[in-house]
C-alpha atoms as a PDB file:
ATOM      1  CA  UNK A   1     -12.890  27.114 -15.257  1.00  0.00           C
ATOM      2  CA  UNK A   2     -16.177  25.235 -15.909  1.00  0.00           C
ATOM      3  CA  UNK A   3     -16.823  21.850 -15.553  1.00  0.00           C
ATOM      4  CA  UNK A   4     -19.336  19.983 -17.666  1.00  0.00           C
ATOM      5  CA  UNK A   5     -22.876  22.321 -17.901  1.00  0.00           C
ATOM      6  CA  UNK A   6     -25.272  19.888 -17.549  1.00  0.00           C
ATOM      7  CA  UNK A   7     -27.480  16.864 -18.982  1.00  0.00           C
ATOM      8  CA  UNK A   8     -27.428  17.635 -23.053  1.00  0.00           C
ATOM      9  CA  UNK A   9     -25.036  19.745 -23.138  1.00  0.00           C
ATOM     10  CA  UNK A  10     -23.326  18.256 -26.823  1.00  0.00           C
ATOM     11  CA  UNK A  11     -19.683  19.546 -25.944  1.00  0.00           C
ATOM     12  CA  UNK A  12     -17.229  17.422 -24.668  1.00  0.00           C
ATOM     13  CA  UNK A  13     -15.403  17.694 -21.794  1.00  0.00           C
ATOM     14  CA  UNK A  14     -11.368  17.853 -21.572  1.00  0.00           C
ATOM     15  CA  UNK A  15      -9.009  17.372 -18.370  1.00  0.00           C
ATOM     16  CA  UNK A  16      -6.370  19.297 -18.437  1.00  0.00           C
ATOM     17  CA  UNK A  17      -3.209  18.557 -15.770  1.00  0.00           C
ATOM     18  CA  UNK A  18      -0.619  20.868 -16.193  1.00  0.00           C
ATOM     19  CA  UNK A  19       0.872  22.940 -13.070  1.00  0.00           C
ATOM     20  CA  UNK A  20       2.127  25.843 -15.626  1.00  0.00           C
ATOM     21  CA  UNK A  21       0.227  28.401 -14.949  1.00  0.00           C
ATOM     22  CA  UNK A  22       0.230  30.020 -18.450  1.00  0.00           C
ATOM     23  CA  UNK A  23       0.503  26.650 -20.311  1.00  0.00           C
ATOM     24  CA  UNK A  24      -2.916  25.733 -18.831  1.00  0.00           C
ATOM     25  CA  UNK A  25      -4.578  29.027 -18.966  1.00  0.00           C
ATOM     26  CA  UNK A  26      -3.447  28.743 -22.821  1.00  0.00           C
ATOM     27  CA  UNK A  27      -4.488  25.164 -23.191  1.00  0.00           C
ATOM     28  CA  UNK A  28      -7.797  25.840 -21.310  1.00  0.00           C
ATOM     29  CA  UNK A  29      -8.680  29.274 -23.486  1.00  0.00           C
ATOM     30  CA  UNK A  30      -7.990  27.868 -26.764  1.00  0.00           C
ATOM     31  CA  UNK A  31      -9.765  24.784 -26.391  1.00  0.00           C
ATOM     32  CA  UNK A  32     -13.132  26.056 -25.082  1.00  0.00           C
ATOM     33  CA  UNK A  33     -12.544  28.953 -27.508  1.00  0.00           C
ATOM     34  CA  UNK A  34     -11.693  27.109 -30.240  1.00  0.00           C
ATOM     35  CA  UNK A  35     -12.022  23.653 -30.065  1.00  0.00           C
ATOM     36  CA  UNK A  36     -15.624  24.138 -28.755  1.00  0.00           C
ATOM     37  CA  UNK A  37     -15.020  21.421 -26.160  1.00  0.00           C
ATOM     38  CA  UNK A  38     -15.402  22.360 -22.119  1.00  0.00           C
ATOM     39  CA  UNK A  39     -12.081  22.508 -20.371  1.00  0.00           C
ATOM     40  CA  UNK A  40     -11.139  21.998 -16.540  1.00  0.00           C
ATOM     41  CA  UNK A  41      -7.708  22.123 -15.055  1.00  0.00           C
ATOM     42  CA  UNK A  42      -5.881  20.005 -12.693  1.00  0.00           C
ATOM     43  CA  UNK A  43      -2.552  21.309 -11.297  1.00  0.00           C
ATOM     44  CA  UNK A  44      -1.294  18.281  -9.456  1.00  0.00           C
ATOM     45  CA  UNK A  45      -0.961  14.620 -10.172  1.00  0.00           C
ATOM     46  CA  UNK A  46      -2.524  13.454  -6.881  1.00  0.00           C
ATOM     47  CA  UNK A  47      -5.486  15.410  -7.348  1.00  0.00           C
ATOM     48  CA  UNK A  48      -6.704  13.520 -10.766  1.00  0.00           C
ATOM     49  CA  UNK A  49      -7.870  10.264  -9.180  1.00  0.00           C
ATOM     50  CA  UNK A  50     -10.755  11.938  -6.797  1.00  0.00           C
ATOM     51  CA  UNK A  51     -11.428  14.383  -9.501  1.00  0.00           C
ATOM     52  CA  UNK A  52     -12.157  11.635 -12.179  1.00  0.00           C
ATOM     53  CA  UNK A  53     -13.864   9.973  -9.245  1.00  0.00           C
ATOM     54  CA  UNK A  54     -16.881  12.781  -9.227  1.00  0.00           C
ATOM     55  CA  UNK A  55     -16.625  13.579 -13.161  1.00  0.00           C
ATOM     56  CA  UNK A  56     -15.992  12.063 -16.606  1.00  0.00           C
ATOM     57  CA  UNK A  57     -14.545  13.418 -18.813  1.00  0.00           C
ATOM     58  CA  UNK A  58     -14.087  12.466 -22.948  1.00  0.00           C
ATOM     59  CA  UNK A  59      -9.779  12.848 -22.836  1.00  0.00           C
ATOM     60  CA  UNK A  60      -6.920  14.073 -20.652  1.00  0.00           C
ATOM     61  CA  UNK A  61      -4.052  16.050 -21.751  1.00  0.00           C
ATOM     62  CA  UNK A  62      -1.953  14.859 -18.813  1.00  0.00           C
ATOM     63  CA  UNK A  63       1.641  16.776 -18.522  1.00  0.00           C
ATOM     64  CA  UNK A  64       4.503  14.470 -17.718  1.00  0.00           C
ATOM     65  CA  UNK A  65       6.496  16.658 -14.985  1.00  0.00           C
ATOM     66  CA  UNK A  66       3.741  16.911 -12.080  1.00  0.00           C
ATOM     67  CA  UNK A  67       3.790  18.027  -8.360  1.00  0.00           C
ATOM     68  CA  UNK A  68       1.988  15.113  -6.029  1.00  0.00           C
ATOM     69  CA  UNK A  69       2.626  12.385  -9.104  1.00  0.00           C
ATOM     70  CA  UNK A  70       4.438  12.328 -11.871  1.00  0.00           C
ATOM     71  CA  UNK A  71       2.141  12.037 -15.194  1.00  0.00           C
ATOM     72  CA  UNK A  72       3.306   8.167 -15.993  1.00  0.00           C
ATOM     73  CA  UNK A  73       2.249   7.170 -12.476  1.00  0.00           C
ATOM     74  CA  UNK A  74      -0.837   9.235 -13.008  1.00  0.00           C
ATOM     75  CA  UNK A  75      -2.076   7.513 -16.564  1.00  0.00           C
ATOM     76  CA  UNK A  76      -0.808   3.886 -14.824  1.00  0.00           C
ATOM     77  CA  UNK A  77      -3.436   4.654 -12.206  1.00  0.00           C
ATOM     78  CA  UNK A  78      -6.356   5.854 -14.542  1.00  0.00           C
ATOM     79  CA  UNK A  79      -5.307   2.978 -16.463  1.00  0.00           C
ATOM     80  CA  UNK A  80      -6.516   0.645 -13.822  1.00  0.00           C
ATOM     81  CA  UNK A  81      -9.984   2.213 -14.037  1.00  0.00           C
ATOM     82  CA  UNK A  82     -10.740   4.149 -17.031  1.00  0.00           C
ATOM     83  CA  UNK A  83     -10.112   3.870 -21.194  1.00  0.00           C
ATOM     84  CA  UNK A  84     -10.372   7.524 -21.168  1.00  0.00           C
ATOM     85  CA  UNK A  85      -8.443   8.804 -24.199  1.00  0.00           C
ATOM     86  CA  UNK A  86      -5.114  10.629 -22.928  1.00  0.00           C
ATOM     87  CA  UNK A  87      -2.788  13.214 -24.842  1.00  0.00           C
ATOM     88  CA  UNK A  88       0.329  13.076 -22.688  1.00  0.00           C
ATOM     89  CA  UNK A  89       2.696  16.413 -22.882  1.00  0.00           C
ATOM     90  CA  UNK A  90       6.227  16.246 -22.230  1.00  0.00           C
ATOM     91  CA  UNK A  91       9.309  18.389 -22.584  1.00  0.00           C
ATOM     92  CA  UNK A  92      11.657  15.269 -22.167  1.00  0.00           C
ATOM     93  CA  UNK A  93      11.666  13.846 -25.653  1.00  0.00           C
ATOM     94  CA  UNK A  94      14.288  10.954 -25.338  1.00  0.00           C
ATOM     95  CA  UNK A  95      12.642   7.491 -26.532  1.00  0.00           C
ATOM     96  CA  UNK A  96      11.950   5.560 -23.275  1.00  0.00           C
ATOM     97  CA  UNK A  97      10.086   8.311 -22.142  1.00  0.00           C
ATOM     98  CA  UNK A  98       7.898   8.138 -25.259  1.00  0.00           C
ATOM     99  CA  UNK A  99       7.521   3.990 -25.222  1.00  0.00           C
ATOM    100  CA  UNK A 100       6.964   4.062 -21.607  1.00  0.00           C
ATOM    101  CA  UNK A 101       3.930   6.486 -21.349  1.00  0.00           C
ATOM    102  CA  UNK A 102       2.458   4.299 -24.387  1.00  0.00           C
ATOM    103  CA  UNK A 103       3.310   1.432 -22.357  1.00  0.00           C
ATOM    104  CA  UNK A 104       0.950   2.355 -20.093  1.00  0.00           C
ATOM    105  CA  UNK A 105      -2.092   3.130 -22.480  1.00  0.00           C
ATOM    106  CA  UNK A 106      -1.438   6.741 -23.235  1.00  0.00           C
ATOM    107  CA  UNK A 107      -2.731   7.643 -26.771  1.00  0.00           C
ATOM    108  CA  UNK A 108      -0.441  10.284 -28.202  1.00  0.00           C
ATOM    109  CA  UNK A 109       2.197  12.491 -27.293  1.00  0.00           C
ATOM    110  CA  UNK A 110       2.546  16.265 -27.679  1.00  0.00           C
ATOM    111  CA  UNK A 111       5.955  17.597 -27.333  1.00  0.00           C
ATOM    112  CA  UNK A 112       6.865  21.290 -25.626  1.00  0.00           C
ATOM    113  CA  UNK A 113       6.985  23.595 -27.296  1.00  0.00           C
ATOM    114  CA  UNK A 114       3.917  23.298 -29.150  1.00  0.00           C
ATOM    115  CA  UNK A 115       1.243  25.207 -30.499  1.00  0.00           C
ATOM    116  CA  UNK A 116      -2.899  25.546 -29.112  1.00  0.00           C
ATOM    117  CA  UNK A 117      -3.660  24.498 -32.816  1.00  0.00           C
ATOM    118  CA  UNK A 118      -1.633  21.634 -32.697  1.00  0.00           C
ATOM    119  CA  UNK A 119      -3.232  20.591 -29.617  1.00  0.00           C
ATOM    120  CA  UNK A 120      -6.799  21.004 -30.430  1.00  0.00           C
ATOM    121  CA  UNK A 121      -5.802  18.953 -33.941  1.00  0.00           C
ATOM    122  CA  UNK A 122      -4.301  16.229 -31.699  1.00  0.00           C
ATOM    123  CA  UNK A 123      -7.569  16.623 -29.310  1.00  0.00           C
ATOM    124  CA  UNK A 124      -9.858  15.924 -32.473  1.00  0.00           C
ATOM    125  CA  UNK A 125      -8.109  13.019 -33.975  1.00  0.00           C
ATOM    126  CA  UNK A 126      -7.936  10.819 -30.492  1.00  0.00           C
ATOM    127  CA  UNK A 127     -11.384  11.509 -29.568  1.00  0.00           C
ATOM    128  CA  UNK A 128     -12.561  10.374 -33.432  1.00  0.00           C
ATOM    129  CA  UNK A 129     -10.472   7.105 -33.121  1.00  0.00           C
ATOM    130  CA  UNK A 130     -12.389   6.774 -29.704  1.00  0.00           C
ATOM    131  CA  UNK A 131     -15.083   5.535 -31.139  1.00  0.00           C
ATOM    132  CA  UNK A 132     -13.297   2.188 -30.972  1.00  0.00           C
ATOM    133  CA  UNK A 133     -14.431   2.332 -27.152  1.00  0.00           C
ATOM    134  CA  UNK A 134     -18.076   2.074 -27.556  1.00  0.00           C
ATOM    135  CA  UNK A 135     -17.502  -1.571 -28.266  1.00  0.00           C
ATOM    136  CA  UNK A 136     -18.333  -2.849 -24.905  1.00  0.00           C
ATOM    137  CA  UNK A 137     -21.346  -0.617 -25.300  1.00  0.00           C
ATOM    138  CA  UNK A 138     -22.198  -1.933 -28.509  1.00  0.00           C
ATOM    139  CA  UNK A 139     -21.746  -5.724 -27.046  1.00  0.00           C
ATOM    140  CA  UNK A 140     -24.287  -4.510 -24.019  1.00  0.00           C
ATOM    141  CA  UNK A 141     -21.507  -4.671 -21.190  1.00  0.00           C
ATOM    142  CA  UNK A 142     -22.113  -1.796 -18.231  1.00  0.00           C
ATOM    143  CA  UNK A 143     -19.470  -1.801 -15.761  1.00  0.00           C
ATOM    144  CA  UNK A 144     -19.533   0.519 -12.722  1.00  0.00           C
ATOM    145  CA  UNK A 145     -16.147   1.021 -11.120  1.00  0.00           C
ATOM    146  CA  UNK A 146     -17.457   2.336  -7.872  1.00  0.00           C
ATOM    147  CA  UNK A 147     -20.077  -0.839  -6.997  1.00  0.00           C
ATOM    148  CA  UNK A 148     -17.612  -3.172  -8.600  1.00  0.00           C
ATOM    149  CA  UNK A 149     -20.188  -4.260 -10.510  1.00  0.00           C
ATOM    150  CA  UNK A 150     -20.755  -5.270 -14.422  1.00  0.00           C
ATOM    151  CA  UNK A 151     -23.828  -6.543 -16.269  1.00  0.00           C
ATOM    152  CA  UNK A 152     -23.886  -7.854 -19.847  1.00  0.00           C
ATOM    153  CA  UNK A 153     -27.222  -7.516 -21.804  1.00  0.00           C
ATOM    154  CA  UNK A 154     -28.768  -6.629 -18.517  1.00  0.00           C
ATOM    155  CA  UNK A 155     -27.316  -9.859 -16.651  1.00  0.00           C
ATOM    156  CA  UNK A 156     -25.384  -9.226 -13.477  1.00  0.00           C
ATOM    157  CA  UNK A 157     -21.863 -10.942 -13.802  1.00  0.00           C
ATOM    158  CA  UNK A 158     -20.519 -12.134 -11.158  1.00  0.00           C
ATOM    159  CA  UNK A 159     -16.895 -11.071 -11.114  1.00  0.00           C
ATOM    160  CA  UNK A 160     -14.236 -11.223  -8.739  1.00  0.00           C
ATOM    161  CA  UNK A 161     -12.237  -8.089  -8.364  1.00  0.00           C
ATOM    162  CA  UNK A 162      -8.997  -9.389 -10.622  1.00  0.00           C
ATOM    163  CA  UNK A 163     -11.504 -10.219 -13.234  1.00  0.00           C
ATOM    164  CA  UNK A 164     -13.119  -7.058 -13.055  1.00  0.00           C
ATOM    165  CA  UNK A 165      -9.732  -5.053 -13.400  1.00  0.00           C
ATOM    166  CA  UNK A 166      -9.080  -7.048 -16.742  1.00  0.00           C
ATOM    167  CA  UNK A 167     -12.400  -6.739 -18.109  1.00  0.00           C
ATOM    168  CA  UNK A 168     -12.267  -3.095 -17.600  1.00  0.00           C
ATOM    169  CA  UNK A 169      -8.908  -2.591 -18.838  1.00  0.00           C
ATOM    170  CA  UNK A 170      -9.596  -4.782 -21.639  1.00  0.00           C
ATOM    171  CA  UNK A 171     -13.261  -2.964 -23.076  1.00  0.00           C
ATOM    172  CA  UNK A 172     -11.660   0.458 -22.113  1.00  0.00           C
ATOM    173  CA  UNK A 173      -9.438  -0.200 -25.235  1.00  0.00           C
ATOM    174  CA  UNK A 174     -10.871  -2.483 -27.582  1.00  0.00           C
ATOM    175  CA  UNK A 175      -8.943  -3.604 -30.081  1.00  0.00           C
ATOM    176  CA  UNK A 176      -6.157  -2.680 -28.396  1.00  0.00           C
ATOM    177  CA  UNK A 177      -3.702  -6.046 -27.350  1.00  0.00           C
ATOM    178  CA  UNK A 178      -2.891  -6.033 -24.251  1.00  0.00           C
ATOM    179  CA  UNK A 179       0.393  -8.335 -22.927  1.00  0.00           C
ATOM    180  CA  UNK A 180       0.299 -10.505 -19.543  1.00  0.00           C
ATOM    181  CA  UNK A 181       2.296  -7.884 -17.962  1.00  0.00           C
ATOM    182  CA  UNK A 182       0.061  -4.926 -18.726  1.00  0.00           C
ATOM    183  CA  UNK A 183      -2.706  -7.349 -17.742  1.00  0.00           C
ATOM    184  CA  UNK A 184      -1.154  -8.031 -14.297  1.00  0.00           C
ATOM    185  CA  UNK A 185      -0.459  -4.488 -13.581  1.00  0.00           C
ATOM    186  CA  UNK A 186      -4.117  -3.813 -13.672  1.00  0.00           C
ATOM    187  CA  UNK A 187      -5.180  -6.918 -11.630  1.00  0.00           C
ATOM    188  CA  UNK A 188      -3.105  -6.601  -8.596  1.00  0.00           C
ATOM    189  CA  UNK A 189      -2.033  -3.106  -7.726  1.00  0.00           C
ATOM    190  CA  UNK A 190       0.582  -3.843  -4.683  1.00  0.00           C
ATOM    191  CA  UNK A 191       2.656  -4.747  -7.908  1.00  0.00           C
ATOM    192  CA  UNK A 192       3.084  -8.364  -6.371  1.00  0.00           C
ATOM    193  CA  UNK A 193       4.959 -10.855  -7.628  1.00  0.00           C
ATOM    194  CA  UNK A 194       3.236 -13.908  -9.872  1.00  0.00           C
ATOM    195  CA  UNK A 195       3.703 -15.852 -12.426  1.00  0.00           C
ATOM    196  CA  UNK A 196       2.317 -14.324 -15.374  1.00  0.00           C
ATOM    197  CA  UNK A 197       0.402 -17.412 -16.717  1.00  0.00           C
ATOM    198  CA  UNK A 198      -2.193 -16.749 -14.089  1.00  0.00           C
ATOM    199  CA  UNK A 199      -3.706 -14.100 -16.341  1.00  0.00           C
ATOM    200  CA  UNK A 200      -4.405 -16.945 -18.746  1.00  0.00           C
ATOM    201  CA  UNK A 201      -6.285 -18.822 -15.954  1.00  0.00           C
ATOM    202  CA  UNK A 202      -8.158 -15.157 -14.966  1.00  0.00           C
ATOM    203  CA  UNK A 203      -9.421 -14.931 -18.818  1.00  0.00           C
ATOM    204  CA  UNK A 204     -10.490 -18.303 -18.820  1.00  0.00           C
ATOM    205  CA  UNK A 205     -12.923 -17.803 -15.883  1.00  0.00           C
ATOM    206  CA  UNK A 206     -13.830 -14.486 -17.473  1.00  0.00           C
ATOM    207  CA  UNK A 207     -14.666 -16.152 -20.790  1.00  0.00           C
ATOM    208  CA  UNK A 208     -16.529 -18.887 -19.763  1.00  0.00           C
ATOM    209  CA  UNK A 209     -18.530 -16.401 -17.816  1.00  0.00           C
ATOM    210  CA  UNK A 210     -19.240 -13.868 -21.082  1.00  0.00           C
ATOM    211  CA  UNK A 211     -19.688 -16.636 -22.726  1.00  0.00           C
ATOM    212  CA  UNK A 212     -22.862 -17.707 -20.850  1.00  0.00           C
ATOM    213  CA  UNK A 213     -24.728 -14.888 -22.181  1.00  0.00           C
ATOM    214  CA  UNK A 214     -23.137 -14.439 -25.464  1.00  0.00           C
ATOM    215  CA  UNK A 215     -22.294 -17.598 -26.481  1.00  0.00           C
ATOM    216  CA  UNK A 216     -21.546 -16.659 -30.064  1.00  0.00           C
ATOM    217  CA  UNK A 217     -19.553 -14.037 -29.387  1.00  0.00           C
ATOM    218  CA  UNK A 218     -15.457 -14.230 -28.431  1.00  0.00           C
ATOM    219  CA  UNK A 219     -15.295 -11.352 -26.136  1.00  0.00           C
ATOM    220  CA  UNK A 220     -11.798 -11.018 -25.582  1.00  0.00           C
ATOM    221  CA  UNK A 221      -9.751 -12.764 -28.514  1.00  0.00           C
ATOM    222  CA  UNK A 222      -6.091 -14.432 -28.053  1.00  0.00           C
ATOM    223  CA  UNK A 223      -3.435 -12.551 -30.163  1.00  0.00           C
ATOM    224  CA  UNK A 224      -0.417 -15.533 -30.419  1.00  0.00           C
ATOM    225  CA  UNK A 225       2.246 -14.535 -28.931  1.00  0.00           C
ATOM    226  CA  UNK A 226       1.684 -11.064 -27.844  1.00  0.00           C
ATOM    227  CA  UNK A 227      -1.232 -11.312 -25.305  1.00  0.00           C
ATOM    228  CA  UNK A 228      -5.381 -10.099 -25.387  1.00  0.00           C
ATOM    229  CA  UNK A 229      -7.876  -7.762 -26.708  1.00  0.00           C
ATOM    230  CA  UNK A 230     -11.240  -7.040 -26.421  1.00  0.00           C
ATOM    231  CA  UNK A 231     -13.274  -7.693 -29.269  1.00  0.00           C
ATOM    232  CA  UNK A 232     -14.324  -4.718 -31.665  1.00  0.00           C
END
């Protein structure tokens, strides 16, 4: 199972973590067969975070019943770094399940039993509503999770680490409105305990910071009542 082929290559590459065997050889085949994308597969949760650590990939179809870490705790954690797309596939269909995983910034669901077609269909449509995420691009922010570092139109910006977590999780889903409590899940991962109005004191330093280079631009917007988003 092939991992992306090299600078140029136009195909796209998919992450697939499923410990069925034959689910994932299936998934795998009829994608790269198919689909035309590149497919690589992951067959435990605890292996996903150093994997995505050496590659990146354009969407995960993330199964929710995993050896190592369950898929929920798995697309919490990429959550905290990434705005990689993610399909998640479950055989538990009750409702908490379902608003849980989207909770956490999944993008779709794909319930077993289901067919290769249906996947690659459900594939296609994320990754063309992805386009939302070139946004920070498009704005000039760079952010590079393993220095900790982001630059806007070139300028370093000198972030501490909770403001780095929000701006990331904010432009990894633009448009997307995030609440204070998704917010303080991806500043402080020891899951401590603080008042959630701090987030509104974190986005004020983070604003005022944006704002020095863009000044006629609102970066991250204030949705009443509900929370923030990054600007499309």
């Amino acid at each position: 199972m092939q991992q992306r082929s090299g600078v140029g290559d136009p195909k796209q590459m998919i992450l697939i973590v499923e410990d069925e065997p034959k689910i994932a050889a299936v998934l795998h085949d009829y994608l790269e067969a198919q689909g035309g994308y590149i497919a690589h597969v992951l067959t435990r949760g605890d292996e996903v975070a150093s994997w995505l650590a050496a590659n990146s990939p354009d969407l995960i179809l993330l199964d929710l019943m995993l050896p190592g870490m369950d898929g929920l705790e798995v697309c919490k954690l990429v959550r905290r770094g990434s705005g990689v797309p993610i399909i998640m596939i479950t055989a538990r269909v009750e409702e908490i399940d379902r608003l849980l995983g989207l909770e956490l910034g999944a993008d779709d669901y794909i319930c077993k039993p289901f067919s290769p077609r249906e996947v690659v269909a459900r594939v296609r449509a994320v990754l063309r509503r992805g386009g939302v995420r070139n946004a920070a691009k498009a704005i000039g922010l760079d952010m590079d999770s393993a220095r900790f570092s982001a630059a806007l139109n070139g300028v370093p910006l000198a972030l501490t680490p909770v403001e780095f977590a929000l701006l990331q999780t904010l432009s990894g889903q633009a448009g997307r409105v995030f609440s204070r409590q998704q917010l303080m899940d991806a500043m402080y991962s020891d899951y401590r305990v603080v008042n959630d109005r701090a987030v509104d004191t974190h986005i004020k330093n983070l604003r005022k910071k944006l704002a020095r280079i863009l000044p006629e631009k609102e970066v991250i917007e204030s949705v009443y009542g509900l929370g923030y988003r990054f600007s499309l």
